[in-house]
Protein backbone atom coordinates (compact mmCIF):
# COMPACT_ATOMS: atom_id res chain seq x y z
CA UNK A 1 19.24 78.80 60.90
CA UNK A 2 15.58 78.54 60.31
CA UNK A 3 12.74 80.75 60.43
CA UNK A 4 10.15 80.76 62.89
CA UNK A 5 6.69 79.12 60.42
CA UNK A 6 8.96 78.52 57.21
CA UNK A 7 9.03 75.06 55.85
CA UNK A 8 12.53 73.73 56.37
CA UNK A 9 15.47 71.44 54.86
CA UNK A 10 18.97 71.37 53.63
CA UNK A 11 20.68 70.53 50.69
CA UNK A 12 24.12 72.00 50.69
CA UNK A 13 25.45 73.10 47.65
CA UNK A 14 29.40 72.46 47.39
CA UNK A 15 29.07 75.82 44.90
CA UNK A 16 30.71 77.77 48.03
CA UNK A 17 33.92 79.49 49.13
CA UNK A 18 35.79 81.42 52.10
CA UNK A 19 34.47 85.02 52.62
CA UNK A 20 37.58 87.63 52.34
CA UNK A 21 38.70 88.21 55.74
CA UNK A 22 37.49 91.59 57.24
CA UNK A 23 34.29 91.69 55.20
CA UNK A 24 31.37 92.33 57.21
CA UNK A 25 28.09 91.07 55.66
CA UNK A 26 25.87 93.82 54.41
CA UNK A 27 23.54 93.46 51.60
CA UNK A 28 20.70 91.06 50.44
CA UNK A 29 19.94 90.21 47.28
CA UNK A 30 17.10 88.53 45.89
CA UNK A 31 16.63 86.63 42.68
CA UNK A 32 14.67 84.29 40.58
CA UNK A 33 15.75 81.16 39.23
CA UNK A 34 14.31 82.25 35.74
CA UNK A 35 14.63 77.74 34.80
CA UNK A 36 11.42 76.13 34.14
CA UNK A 37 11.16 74.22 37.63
CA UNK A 38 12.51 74.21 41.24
CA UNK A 39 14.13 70.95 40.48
CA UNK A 40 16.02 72.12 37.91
CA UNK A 41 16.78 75.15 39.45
CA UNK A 42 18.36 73.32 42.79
CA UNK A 43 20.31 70.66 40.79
CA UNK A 44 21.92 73.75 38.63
CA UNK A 45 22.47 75.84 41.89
CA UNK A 46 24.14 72.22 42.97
CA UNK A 47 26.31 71.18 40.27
CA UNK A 48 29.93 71.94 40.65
CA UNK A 49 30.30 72.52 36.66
CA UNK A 50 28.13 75.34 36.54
CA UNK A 51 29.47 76.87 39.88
CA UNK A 52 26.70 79.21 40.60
CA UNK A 53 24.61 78.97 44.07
CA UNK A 54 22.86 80.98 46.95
CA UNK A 55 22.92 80.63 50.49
CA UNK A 56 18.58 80.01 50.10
CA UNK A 57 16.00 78.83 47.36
CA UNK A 58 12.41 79.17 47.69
CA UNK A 59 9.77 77.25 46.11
CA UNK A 60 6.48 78.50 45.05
CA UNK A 61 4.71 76.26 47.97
CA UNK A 62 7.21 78.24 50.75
CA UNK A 63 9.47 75.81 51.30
CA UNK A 64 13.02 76.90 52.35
CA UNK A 65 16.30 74.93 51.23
CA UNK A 66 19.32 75.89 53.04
CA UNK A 67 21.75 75.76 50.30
CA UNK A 68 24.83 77.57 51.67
CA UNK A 69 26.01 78.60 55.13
CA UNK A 70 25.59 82.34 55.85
CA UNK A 71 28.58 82.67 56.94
CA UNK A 72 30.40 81.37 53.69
CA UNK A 73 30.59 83.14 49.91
CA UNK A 74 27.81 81.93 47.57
CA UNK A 75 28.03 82.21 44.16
CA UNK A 76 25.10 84.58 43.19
CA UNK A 77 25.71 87.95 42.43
CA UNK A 78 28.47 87.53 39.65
CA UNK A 79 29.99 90.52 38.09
CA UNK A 80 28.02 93.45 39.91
CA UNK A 81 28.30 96.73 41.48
CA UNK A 82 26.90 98.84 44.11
CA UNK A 83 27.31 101.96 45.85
CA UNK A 84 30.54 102.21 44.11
CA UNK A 85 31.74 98.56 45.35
CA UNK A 86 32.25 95.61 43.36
CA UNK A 87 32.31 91.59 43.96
CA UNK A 88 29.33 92.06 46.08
CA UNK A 89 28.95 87.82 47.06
CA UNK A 90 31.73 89.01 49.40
CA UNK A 91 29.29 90.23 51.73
CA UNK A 92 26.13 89.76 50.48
CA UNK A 93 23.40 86.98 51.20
CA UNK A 94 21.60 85.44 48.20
CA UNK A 95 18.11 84.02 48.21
CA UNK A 96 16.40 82.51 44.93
CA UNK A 97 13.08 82.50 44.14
CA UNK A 98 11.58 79.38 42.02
CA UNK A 99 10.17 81.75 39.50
CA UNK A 100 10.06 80.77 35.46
CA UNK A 101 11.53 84.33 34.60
CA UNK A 102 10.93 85.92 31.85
CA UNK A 103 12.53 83.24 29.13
CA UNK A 104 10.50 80.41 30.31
CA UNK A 105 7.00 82.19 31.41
CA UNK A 106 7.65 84.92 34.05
CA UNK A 107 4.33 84.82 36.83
CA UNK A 108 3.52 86.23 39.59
CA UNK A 109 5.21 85.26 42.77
CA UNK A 110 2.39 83.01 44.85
CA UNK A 111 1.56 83.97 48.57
CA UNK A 112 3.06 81.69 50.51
CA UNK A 113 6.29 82.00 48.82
CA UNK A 114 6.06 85.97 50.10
CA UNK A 115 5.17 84.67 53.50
CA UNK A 116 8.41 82.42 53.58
CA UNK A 117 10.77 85.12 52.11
CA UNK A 118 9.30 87.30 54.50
CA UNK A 119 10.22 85.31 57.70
CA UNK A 120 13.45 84.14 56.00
CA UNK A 121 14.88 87.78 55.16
CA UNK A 122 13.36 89.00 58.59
CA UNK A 123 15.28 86.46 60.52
CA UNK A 124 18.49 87.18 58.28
CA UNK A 125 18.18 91.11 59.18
CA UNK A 126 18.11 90.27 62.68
CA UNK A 127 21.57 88.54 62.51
CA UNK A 128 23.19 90.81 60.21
CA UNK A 129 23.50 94.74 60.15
CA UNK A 130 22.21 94.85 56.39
CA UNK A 131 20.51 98.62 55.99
CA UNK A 132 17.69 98.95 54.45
CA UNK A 133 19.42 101.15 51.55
CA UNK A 134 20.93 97.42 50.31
CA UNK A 135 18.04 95.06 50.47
CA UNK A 136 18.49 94.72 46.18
CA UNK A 137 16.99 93.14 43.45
CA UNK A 138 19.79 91.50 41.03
CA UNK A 139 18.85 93.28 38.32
CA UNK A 140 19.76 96.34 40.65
CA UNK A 141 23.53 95.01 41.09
CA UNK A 142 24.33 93.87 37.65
CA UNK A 143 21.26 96.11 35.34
CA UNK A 144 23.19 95.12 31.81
CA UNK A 145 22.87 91.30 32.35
CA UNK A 146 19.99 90.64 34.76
CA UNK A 147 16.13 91.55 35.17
CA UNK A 148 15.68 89.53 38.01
CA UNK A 149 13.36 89.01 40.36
CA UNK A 150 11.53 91.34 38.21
CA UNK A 151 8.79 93.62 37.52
CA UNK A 152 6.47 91.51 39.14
CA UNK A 153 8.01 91.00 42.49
CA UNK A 154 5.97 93.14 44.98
CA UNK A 155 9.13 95.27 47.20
CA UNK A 156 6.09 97.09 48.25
CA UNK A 157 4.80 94.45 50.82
CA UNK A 158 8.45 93.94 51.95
CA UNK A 159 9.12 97.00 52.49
CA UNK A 160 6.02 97.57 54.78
CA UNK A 161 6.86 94.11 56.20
CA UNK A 162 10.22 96.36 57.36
CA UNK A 163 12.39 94.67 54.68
CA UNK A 164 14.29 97.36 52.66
CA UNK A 165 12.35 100.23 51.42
CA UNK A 166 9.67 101.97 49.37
CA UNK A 167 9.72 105.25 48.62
CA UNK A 168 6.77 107.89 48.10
CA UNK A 169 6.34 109.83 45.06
CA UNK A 170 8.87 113.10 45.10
CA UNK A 171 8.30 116.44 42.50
CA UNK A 172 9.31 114.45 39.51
CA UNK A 173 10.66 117.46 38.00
CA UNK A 174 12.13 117.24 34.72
CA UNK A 175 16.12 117.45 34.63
CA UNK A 176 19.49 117.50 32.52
CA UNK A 177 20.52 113.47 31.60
CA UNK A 178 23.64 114.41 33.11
CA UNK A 179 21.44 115.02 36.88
CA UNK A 180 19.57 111.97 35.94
CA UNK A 181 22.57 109.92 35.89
CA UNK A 182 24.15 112.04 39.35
CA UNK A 183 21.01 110.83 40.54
CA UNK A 184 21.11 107.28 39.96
CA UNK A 185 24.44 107.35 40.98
CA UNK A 186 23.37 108.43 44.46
CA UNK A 187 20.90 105.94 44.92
CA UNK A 188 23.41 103.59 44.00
CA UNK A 189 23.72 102.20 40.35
CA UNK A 190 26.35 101.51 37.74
CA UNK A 191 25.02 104.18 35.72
CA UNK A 192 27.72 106.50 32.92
CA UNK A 193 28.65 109.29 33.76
CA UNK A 194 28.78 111.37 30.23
CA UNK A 195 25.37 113.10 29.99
CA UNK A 196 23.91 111.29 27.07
CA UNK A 197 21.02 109.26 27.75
CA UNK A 198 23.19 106.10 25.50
CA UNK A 199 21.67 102.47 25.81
CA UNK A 200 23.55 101.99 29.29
CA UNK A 201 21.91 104.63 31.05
CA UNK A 202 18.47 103.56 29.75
CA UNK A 203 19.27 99.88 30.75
CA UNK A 204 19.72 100.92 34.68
CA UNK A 205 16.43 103.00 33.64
CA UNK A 206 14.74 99.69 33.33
CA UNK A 207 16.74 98.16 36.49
CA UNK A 208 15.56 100.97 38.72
CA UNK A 209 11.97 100.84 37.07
CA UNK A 210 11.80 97.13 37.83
CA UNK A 211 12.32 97.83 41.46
CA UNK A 212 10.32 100.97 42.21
CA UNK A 213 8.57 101.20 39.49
CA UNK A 214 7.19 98.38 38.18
CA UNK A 215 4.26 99.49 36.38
CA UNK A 216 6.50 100.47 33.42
CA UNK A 217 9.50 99.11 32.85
CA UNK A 218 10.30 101.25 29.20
CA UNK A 219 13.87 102.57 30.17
CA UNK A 220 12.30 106.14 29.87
CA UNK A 221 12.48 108.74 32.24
CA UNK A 222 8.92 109.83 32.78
CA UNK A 223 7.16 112.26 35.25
CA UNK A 224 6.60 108.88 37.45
CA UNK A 225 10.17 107.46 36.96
CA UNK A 226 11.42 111.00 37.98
CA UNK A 227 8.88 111.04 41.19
CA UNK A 228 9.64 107.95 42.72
CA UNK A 229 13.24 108.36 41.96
CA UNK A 230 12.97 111.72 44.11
CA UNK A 231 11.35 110.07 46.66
CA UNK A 232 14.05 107.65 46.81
CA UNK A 233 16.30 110.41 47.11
CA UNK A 234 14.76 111.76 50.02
CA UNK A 235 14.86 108.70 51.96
CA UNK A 236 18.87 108.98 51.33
């Protein structure tokens, strides 16, 4: 199913499965590669031994390879939660982004490969009902194994391009770690549940910072943590 403008092939990936019956599908997630080149990126998401995949990988030029039918379970997410639900490749779709990441020299993400996964996650959003609420990072689903796409991903321009969201700033005002993590919980993380602010809590910190915001990414909970977090709130 191509999109309108995008460069176009496939190479299916036999890394693929039935979706559970009953499961509607619901949430994007995007990801980088984090290898040091597209090629090795698409033989990995290809190779049965490793038995990863995604239904889409983009390469830095904008090209598109169809790696998986939407309609069947790639093998993206991995162990990850949101909302309160589990084994999200169930119903989620999963798009790669050639991208170093940060073990092999993390960069920015070149224009025409946000003009591709624009049209691509556009024309996916037209033929699934996938809310804006879970249009996710993978660092958002799994925040104690993955940082991915990163920091320097821009969900700003997707959002205003009408994929997922972006809050404004809220009051920021200070609050008990025990609200913090009620909070985060509400948005939708994995986050404990204990009120001490214990190296779990500041790793989905870092996940939520990576998303919204990206200009520090220090697992703290600062006046601008806090204010986009209640902005984020208010768009709940």
């Amino acid at each position: 199913m191509a999109a309108a403008g995008v460069d176009w092939r496939e190479h299916p990936s036999p890394n693929l499965d039935a979706r559970p019956p009953g499961g509607a599908i619901d949430t994007l997630i995007l990801h980088y590669t984090g290898m040091p080149s597209a090629r090795a990126a698409l033989a990995r998401l290809c190779d049965p031994a490793a038995r990863v995949s995604a239904h889409y990988l983009i390469d830095e030029d904008g090209s598109v390879v169809a790696l998986v039918p939407e309609s069947a379970r790639a093998w993206h997410a991995g162990v990850s939660r949101w909302q309160g639900r589990e084994r999200l490749n169930d119903t989620s779709i999963g798009i790669e982004l050639v991208n170093p990441g940060h073990e092999w020299g993390y960069r920015p993400f070149p224009e025409p490969q946000y003009a591709a996964c624009i049209e691509l996650c556009r024309a996916i959003l037209a033929r699934w009902p996938i809310p804006a609420a879970r249009v996710l990072a993978h660092s958002d689903i799994a925040p104690d194994r993955k940082e991915d796409p990163g920091e320097l991903f821009d969900w700003q321009r997707l959002a205003a391009a009408g994929i997922g969201r972006w809050p404004d700033s809220g009051a920021g005002d200070a609050r008990s770690i025990d609200q913090l993590q009620h909070d985060l919980a509400r948005i939708g993380y994995a986050v404990p549940r204990h009120g001490r602010l214990d190296a779990a809590t500041r790793c989905v910190l870092r996940a939520f910072q990576r998303h919204w915001r990206p200009e520090q990414v220090d697992g703290v909970a600062d006046h601008g943590t806090l204010a986009r977090l209640d902005g984020l709130l208010g768009l709940q």
